[in-house]
PDB file of N, CA and C in Angstrom:
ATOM      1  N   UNK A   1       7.624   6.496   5.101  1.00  0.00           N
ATOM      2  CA  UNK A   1       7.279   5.132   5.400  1.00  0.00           C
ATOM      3  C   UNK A   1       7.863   4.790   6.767  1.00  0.00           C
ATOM      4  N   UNK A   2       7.229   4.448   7.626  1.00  0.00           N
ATOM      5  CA  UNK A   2       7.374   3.942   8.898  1.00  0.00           C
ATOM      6  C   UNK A   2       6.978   2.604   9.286  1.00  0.00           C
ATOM      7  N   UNK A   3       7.558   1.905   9.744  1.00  0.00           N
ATOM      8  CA  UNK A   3       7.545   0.245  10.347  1.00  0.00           C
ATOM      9  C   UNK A   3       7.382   0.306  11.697  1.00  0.00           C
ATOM     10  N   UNK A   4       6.036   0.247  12.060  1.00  0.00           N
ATOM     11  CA  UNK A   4       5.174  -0.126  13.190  1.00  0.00           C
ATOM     12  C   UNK A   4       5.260  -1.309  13.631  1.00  0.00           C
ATOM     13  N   UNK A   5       5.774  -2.451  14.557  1.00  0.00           N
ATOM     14  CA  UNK A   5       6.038  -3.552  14.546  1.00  0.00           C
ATOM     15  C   UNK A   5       4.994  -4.353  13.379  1.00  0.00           C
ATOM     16  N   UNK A   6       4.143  -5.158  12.895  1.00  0.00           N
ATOM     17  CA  UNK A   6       3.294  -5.749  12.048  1.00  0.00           C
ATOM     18  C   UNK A   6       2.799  -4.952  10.984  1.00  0.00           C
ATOM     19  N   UNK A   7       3.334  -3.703  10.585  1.00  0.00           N
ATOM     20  CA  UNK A   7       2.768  -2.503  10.027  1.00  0.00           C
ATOM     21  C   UNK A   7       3.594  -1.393   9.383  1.00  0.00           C
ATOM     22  N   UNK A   8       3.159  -1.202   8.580  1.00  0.00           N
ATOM     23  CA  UNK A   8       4.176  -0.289   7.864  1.00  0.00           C
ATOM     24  C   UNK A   8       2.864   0.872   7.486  1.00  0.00           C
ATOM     25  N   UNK A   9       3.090   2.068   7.935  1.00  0.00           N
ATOM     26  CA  UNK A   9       2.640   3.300   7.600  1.00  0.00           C
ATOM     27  C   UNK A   9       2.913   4.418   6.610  1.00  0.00           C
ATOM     28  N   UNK A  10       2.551   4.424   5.382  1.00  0.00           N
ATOM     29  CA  UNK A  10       2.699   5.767   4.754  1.00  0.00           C
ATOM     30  C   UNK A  10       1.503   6.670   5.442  1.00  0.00           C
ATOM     31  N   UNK A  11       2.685   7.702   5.483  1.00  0.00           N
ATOM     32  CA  UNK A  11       2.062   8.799   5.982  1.00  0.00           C
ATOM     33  C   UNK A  11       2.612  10.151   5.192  1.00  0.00           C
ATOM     34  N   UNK A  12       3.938   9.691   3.984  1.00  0.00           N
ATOM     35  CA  UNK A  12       3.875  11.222   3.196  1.00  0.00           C
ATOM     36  C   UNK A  12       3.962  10.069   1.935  1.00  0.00           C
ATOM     37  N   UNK A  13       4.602  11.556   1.074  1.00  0.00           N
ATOM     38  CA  UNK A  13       4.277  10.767  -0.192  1.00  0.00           C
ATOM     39  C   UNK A  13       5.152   9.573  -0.395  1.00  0.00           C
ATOM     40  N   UNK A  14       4.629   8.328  -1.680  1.00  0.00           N
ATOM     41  CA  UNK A  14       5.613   7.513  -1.760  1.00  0.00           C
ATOM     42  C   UNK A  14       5.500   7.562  -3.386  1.00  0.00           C
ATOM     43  N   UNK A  15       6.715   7.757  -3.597  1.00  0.00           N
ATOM     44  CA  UNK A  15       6.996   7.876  -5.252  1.00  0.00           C
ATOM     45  C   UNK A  15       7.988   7.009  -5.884  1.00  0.00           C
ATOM     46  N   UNK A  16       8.386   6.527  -7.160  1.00  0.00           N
ATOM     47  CA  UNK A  16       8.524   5.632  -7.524  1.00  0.00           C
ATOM     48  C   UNK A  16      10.148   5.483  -6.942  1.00  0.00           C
ATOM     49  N   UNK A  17      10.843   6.075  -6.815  1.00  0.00           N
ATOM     50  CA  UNK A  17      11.953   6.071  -5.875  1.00  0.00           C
ATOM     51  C   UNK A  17      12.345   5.312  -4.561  1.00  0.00           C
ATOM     52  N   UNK A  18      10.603   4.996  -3.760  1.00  0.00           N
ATOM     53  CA  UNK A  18      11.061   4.409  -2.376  1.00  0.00           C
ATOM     54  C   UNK A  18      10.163   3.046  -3.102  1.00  0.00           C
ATOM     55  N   UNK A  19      10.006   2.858  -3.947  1.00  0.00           N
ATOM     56  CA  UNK A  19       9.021   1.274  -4.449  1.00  0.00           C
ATOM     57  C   UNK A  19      10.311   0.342  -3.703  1.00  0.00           C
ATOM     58  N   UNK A  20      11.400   0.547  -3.882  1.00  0.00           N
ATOM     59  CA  UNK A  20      12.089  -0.373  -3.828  1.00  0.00           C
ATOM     60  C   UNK A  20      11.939  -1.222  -2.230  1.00  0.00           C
ATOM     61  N   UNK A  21      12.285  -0.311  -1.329  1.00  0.00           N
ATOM     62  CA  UNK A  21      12.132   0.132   0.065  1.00  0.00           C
ATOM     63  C   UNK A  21      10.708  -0.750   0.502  1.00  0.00           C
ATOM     64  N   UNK A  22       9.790  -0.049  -0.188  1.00  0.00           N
ATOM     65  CA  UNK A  22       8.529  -0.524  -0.038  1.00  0.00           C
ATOM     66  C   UNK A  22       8.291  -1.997  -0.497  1.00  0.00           C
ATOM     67  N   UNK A  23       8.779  -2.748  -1.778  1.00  0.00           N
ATOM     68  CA  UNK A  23       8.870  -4.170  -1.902  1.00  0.00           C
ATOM     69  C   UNK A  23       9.628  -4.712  -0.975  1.00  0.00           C
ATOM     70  N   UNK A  24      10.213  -4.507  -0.262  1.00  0.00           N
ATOM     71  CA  UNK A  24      11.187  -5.251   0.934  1.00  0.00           C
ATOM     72  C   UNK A  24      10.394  -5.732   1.810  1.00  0.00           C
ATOM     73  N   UNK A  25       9.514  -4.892   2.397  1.00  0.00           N
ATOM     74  CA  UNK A  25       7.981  -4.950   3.522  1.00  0.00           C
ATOM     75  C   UNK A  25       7.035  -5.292   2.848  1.00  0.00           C
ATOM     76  N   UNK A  26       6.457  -5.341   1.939  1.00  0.00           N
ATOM     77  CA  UNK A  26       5.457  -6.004   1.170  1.00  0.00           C
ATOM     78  C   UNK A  26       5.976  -7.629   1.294  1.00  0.00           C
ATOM     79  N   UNK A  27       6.975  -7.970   0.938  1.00  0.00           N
ATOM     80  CA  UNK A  27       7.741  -9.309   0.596  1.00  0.00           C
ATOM     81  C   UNK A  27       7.787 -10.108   2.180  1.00  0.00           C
ATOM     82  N   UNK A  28       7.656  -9.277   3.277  1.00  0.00           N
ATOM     83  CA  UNK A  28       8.262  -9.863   4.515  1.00  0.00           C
ATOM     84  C   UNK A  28       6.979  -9.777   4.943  1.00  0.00           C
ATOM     85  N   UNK A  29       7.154 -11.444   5.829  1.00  0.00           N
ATOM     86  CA  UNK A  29       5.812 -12.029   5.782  1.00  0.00           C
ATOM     87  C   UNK A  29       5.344 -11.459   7.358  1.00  0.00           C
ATOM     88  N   UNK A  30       6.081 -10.774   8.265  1.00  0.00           N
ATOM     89  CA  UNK A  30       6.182 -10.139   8.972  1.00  0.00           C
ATOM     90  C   UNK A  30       5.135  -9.024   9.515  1.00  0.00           C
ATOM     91  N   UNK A  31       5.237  -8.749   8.339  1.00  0.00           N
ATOM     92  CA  UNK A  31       4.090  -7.275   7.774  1.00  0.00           C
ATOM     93  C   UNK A  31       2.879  -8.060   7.823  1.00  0.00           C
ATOM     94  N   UNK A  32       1.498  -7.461   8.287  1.00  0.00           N
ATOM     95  CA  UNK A  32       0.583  -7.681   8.302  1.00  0.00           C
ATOM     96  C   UNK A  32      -0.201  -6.767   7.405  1.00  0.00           C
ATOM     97  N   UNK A  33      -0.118  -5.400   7.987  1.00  0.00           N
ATOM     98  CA  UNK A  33      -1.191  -4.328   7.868  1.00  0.00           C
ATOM     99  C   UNK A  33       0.563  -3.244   7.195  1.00  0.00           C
ATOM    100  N   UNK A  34      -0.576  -2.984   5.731  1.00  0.00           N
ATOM    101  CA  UNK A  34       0.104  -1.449   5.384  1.00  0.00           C
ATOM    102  C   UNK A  34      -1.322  -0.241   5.777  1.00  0.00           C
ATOM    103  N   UNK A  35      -0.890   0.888   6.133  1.00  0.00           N
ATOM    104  CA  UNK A  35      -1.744   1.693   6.342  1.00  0.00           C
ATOM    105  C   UNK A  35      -1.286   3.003   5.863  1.00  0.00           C
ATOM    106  N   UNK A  36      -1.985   3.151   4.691  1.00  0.00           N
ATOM    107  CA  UNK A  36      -1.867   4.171   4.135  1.00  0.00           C
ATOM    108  C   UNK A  36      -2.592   5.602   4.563  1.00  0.00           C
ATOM    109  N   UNK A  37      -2.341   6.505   4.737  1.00  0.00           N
ATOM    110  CA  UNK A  37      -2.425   8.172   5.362  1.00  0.00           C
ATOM    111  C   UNK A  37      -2.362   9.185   4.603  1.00  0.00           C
ATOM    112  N   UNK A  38      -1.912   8.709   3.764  1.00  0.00           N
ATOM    113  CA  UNK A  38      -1.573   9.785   2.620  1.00  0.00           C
ATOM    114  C   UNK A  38      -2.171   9.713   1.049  1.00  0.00           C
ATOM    115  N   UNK A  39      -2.308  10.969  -0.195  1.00  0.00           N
ATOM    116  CA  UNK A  39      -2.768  10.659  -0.765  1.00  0.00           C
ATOM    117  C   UNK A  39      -2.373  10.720  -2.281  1.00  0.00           C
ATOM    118  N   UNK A  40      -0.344  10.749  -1.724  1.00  0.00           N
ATOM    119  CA  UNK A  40       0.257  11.271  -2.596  1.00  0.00           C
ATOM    120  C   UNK A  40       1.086   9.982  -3.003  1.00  0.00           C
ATOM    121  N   UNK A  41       0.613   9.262  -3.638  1.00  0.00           N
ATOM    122  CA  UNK A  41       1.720   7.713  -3.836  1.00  0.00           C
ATOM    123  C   UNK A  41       1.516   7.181  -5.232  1.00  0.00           C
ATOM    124  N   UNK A  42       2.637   7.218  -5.878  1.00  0.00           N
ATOM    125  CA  UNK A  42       2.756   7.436  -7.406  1.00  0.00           C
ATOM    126  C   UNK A  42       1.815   5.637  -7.790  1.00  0.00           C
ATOM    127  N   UNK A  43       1.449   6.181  -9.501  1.00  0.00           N
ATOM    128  CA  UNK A  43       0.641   4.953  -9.668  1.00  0.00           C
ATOM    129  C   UNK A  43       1.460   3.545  -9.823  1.00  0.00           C
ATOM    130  N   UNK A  44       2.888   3.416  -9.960  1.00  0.00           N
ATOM    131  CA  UNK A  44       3.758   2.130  -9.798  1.00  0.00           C
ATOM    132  C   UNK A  44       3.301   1.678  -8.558  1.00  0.00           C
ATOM    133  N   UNK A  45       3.243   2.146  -7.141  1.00  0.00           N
ATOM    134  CA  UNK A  45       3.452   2.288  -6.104  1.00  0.00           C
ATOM    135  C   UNK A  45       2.125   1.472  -5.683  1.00  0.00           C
ATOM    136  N   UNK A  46       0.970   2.081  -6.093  1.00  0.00           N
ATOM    137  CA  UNK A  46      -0.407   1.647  -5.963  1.00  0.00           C
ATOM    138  C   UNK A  46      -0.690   0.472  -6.864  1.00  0.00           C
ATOM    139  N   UNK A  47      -0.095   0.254  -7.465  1.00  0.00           N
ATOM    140  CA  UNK A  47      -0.411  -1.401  -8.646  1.00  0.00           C
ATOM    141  C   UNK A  47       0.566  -2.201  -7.758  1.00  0.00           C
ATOM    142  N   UNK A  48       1.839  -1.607  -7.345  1.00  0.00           N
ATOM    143  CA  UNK A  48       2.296  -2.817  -5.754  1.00  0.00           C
ATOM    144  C   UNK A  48       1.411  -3.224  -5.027  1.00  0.00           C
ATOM    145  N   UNK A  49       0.430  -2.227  -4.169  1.00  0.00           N
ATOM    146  CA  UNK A  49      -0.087  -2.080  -2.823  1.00  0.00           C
ATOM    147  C   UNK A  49      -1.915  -3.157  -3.665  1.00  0.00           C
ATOM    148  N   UNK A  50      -1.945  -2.411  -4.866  1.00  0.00           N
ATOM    149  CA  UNK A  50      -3.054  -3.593  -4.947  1.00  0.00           C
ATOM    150  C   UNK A  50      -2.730  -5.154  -5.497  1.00  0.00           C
ATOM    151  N   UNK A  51      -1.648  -5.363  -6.113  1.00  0.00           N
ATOM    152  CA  UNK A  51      -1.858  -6.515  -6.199  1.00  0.00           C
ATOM    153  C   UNK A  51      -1.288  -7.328  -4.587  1.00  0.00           C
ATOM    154  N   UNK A  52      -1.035  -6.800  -3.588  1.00  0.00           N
ATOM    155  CA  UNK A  52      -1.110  -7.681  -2.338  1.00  0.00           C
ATOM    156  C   UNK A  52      -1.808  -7.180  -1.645  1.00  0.00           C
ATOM    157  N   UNK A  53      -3.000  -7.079  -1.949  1.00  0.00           N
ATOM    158  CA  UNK A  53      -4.138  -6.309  -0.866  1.00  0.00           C
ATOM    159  C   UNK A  53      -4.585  -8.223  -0.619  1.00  0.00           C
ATOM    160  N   UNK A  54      -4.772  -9.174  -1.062  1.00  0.00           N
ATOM    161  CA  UNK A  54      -5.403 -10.174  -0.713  1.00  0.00           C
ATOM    162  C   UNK A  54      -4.581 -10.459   0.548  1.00  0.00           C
ATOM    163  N   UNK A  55      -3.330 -10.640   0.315  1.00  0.00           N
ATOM    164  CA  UNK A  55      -2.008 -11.286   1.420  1.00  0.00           C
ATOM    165  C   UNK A  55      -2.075  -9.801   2.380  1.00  0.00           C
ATOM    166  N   UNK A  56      -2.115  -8.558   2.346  1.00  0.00           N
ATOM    167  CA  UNK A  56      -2.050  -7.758   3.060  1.00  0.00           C
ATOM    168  C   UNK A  56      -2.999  -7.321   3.727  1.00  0.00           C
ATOM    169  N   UNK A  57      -3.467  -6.806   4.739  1.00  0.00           N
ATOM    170  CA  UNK A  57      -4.565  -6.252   5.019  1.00  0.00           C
ATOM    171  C   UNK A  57      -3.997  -4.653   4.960  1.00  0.00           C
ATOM    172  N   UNK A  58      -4.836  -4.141   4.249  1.00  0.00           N
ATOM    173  CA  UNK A  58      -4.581  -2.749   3.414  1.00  0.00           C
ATOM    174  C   UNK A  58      -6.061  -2.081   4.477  1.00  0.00           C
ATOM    175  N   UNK A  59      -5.488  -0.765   5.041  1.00  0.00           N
ATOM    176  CA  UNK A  59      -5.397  -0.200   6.023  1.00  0.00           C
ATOM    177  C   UNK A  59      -5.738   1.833   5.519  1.00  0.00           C
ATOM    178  N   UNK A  60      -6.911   2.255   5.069  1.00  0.00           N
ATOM    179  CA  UNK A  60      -6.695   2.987   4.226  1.00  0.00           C
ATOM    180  C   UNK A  60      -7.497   4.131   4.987  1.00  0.00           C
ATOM    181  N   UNK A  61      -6.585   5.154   5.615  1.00  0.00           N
ATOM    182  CA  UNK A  61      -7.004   6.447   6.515  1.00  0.00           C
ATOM    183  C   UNK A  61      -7.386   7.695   5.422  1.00  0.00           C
ATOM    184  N   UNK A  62      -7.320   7.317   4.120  1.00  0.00           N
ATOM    185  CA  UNK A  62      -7.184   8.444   3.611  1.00  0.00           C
ATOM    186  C   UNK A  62      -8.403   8.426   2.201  1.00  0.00           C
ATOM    187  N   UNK A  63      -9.450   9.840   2.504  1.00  0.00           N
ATOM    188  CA  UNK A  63     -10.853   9.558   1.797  1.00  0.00           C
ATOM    189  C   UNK A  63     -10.209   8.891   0.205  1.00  0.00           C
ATOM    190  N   UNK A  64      -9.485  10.026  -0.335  1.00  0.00           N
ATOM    191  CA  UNK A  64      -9.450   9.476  -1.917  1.00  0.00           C
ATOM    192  C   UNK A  64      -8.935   8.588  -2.129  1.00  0.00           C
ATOM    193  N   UNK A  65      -7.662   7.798  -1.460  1.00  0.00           N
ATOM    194  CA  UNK A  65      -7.249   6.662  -1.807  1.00  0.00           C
ATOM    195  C   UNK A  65      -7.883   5.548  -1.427  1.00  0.00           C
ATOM    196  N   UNK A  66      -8.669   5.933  -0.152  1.00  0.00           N
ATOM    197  CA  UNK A  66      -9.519   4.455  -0.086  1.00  0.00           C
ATOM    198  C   UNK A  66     -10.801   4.438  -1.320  1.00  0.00           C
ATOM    199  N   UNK A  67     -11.180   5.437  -2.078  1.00  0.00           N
ATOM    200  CA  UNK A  67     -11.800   4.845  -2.812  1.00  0.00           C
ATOM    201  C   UNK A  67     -11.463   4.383  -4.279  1.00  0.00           C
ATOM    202  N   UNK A  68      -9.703   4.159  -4.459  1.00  0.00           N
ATOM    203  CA  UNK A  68      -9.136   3.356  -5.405  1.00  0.00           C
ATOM    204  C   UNK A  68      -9.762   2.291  -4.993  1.00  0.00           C
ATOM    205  N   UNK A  69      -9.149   1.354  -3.858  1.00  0.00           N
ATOM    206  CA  UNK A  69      -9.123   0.754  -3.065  1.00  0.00           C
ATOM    207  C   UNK A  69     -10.568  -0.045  -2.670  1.00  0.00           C
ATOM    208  N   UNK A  70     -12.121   0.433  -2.898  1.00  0.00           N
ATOM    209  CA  UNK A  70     -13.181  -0.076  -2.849  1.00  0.00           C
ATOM    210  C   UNK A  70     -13.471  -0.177  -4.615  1.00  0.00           C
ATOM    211  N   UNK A  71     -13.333   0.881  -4.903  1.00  0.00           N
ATOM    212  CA  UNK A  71     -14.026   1.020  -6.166  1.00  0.00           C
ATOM    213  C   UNK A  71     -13.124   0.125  -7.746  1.00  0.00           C
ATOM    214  N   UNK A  72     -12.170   0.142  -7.592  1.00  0.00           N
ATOM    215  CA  UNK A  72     -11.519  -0.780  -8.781  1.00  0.00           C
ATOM    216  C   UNK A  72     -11.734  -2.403  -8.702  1.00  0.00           C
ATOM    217  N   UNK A  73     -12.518  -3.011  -9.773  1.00  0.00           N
ATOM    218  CA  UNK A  73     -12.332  -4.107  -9.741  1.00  0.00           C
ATOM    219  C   UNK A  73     -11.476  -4.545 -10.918  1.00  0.00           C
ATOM    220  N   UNK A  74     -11.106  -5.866 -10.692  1.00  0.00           N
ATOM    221  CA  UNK A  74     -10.195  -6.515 -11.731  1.00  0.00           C
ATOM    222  C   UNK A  74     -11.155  -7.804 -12.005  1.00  0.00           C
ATOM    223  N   UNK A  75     -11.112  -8.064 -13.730  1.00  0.00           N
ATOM    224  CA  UNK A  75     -11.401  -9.589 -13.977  1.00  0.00           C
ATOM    225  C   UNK A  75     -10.429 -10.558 -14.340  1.00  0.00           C
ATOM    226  N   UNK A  76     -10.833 -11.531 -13.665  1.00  0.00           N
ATOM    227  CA  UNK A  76      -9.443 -12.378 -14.285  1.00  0.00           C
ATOM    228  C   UNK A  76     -10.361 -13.167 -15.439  1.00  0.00           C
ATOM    229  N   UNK A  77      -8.700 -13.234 -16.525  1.00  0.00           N
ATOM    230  CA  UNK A  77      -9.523 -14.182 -18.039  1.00  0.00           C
ATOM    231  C   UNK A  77      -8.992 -15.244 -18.083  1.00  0.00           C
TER     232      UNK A  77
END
């Protein structure tokens, strides 16, 4: 995980170990764009990154994870 001034980059894996790390920059309003690169990021990690995809602009270089990322919808009840 790398902090690009407005941006935070995964580019290896992120596993449930750096979530913590990773809610710090999710939380800081600072952050604009996460951009994900990689396609190794545990599923805790990815239920973070989608529930602030509205507040985030989610940034997705990488074929299989961007199609979590198009293809999952949620309904609200």
């Amino acid at each position: 995980m790398v902090r690009d001034e407005d941006s935070i980059i995964l580019e290896n894996e992120v596993l449930d170990d750096s979530l913590d790390d990773l809610l710090v920059h999710l939380l800081d309003d600072s952050i604009k764009n996460i951009i994900i690169e990689t396609d190794n990021i545990s599923s805790l990690v990815l239920q973070q990154l989608y529930l602030v995809k509205d507040s985030k602009n989610i940034i997705v270089n990488n074929s299989f994870m961007k199609k979590f990322f198009d293809d999952v919808k949620v309904e609200q009840v």
